[in-house]
N, C-alpha and C. Protein backbone atom coordinates (compact mmCIF):
# COMPACT_ATOMS: atom_id res chain seq x y z
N UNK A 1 0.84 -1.18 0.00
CA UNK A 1 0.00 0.00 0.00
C UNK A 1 0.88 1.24 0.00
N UNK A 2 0.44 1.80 -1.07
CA UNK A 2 1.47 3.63 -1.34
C UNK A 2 1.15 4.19 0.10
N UNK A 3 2.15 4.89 0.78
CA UNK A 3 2.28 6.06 1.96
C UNK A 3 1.19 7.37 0.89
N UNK A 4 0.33 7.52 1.91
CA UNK A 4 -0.48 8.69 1.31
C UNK A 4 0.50 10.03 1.15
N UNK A 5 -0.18 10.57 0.07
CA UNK A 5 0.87 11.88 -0.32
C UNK A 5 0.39 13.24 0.30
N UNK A 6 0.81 13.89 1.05
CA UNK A 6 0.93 15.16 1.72
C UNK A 6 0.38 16.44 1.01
N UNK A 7 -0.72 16.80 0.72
CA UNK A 7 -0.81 18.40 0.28
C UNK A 7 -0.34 19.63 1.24
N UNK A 8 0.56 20.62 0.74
CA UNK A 8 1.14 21.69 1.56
C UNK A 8 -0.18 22.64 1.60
N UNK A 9 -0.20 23.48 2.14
CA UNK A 9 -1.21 24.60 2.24
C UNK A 9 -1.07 25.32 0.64
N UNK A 10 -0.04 25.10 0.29
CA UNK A 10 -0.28 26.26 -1.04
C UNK A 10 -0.28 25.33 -2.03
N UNK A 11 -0.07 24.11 -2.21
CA UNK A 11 -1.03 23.29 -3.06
C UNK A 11 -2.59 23.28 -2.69
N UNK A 12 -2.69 23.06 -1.54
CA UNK A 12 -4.41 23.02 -1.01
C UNK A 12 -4.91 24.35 -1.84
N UNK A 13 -4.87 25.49 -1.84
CA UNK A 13 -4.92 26.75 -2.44
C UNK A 13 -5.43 26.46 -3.72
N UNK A 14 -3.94 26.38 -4.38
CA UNK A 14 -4.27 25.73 -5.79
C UNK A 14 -5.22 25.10 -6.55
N UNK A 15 -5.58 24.19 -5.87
CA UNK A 15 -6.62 23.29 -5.90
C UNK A 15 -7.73 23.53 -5.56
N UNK A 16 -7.94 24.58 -4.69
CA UNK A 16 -9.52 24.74 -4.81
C UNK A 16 -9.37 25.95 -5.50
N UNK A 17 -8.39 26.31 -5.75
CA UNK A 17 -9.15 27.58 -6.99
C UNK A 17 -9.16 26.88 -8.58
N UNK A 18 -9.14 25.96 -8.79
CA UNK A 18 -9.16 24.77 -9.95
C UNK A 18 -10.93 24.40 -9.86
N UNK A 19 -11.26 24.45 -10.98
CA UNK A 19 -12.78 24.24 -10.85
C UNK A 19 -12.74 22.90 -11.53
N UNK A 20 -12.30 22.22 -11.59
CA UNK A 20 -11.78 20.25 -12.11
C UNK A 20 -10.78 19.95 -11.08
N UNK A 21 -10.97 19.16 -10.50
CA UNK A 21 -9.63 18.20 -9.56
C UNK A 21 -9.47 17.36 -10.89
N UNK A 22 -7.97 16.85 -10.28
CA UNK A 22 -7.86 15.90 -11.23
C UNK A 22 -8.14 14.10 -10.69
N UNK A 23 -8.19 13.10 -11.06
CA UNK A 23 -8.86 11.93 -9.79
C UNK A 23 -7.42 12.07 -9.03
N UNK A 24 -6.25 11.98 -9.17
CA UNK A 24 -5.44 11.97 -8.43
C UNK A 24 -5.07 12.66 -6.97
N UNK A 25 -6.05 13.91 -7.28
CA UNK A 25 -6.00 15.22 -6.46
C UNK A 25 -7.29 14.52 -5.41
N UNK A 26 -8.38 14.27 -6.40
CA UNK A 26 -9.60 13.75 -5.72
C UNK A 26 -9.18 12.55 -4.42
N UNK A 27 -8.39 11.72 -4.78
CA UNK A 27 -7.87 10.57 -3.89
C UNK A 27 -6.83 11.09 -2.68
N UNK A 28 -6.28 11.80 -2.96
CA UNK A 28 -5.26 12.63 -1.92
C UNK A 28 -5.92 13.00 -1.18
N UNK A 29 -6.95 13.82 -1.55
CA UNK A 29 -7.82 14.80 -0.83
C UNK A 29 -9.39 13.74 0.46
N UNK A 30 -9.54 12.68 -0.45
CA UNK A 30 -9.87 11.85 0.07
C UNK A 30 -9.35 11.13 1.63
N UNK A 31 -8.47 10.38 0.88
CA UNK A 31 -7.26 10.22 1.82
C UNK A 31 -6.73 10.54 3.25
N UNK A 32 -6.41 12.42 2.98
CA UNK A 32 -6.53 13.49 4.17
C UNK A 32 -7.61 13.28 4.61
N UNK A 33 -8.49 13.36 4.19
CA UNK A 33 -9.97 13.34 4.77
C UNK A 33 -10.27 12.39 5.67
N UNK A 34 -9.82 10.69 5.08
CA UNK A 34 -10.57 9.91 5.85
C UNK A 34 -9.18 9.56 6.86
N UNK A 35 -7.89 10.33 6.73
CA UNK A 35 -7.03 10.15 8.03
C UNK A 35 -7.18 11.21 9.50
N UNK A 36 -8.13 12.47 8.53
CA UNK A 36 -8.19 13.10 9.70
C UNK A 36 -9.40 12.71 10.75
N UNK A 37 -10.33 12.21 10.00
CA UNK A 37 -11.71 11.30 10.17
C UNK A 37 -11.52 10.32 11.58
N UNK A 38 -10.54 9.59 10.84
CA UNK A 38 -9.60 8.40 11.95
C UNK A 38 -9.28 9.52 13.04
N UNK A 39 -8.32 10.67 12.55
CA UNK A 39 -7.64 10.62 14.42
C UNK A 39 -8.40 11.47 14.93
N UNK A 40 -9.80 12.56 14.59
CA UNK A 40 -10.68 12.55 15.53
C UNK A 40 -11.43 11.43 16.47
N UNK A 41 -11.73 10.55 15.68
CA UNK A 41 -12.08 9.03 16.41
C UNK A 41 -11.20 8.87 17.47
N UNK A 42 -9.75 8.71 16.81
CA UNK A 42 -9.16 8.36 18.56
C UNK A 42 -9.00 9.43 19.22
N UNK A 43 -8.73 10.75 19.01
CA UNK A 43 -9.54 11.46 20.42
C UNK A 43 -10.31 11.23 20.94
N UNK A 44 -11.55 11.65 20.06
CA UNK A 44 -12.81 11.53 21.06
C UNK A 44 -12.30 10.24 22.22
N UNK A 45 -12.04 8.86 21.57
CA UNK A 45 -12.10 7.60 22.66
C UNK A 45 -11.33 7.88 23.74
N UNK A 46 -10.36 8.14 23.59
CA UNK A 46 -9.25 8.92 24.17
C UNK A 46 -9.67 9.85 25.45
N UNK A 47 -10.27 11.31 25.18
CA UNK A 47 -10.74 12.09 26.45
C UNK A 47 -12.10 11.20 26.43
N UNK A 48 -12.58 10.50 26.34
CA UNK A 48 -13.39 9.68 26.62
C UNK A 48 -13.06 8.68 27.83
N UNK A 49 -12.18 8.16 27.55
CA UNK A 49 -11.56 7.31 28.72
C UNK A 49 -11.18 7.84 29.80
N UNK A 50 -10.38 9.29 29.17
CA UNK A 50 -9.93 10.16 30.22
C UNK A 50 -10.87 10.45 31.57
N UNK A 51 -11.81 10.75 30.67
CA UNK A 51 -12.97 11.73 31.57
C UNK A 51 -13.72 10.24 32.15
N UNK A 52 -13.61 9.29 31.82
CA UNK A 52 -14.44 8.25 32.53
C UNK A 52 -12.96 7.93 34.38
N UNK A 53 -11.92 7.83 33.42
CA UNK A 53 -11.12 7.61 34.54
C UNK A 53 -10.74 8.92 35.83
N UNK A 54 -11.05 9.91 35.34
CA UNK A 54 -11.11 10.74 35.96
C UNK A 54 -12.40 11.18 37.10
N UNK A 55 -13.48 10.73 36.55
CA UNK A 55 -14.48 10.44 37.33
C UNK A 55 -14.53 9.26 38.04
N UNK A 56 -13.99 8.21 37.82
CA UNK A 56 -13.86 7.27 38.79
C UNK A 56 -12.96 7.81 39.96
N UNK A 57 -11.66 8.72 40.03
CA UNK A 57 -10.42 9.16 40.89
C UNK A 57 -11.35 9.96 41.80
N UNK A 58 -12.26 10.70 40.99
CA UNK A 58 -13.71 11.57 41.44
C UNK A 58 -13.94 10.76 43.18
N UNK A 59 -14.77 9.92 42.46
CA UNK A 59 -15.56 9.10 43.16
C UNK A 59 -14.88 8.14 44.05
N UNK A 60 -14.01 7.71 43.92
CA UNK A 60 -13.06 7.16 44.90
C UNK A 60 -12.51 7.80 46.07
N UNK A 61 -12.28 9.80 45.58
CA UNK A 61 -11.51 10.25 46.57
C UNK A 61 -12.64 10.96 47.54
N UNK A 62 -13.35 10.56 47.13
CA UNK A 62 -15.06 11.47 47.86
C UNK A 62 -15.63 10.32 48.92
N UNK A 63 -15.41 8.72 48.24
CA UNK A 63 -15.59 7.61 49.15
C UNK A 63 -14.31 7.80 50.48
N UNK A 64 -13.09 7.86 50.01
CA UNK A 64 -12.28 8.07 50.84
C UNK A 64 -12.74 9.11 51.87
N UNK A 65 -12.82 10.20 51.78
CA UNK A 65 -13.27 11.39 52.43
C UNK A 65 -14.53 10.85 53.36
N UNK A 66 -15.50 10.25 52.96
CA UNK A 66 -16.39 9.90 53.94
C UNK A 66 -16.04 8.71 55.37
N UNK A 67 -14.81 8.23 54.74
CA UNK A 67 -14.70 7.14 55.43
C UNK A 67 -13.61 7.16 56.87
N UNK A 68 -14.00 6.66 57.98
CA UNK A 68 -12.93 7.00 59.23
C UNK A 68 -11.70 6.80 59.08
N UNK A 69 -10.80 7.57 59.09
CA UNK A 69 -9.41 7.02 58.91
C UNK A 69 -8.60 6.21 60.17
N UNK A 70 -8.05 5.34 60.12
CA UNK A 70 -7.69 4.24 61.17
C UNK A 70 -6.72 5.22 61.49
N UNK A 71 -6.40 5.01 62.40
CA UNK A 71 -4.97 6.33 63.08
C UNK A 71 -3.78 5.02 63.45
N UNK A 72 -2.75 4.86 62.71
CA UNK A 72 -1.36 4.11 62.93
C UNK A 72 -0.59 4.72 63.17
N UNK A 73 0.04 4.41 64.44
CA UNK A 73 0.80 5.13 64.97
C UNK A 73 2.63 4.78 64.43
């Protein structure tokens, strides 16, 4: 499988002031698209987990807080 090919900002330019892509341009552009597609996905899961594990540390340190602390000397 080809390494997808990189558009710079001033190719991106280019190209949308082109009223025809060419399919080659079309597939690149694709491409970007469905890689940036992907790594929103793993964000979202990502502070997803975060925020689940973070609410558990929540809820753990609030159980702690209610609870008598044994005094060891």
């Amino acid at each position: 499988m080809m390494t997808p090919q990189v558009i710079t900002p001033q190719q991106m330019q280019q190209i949308l002031q082109q009223q025809v892509l060419s399919p080659q341009q079309l597939q690149v552009l694709l491409q970007q698209q469905q890689a940036l597609m992907l790594q929103q996905q793993q964000l979202q899961e990502f502070y997803k987990k975060q925020q689940e594990q973070l609410q558990l540390q929540l809820l753990q340190q609030q159980h702690a807080g209610k609870q008598p602390k044994e005094f060891v000397p």
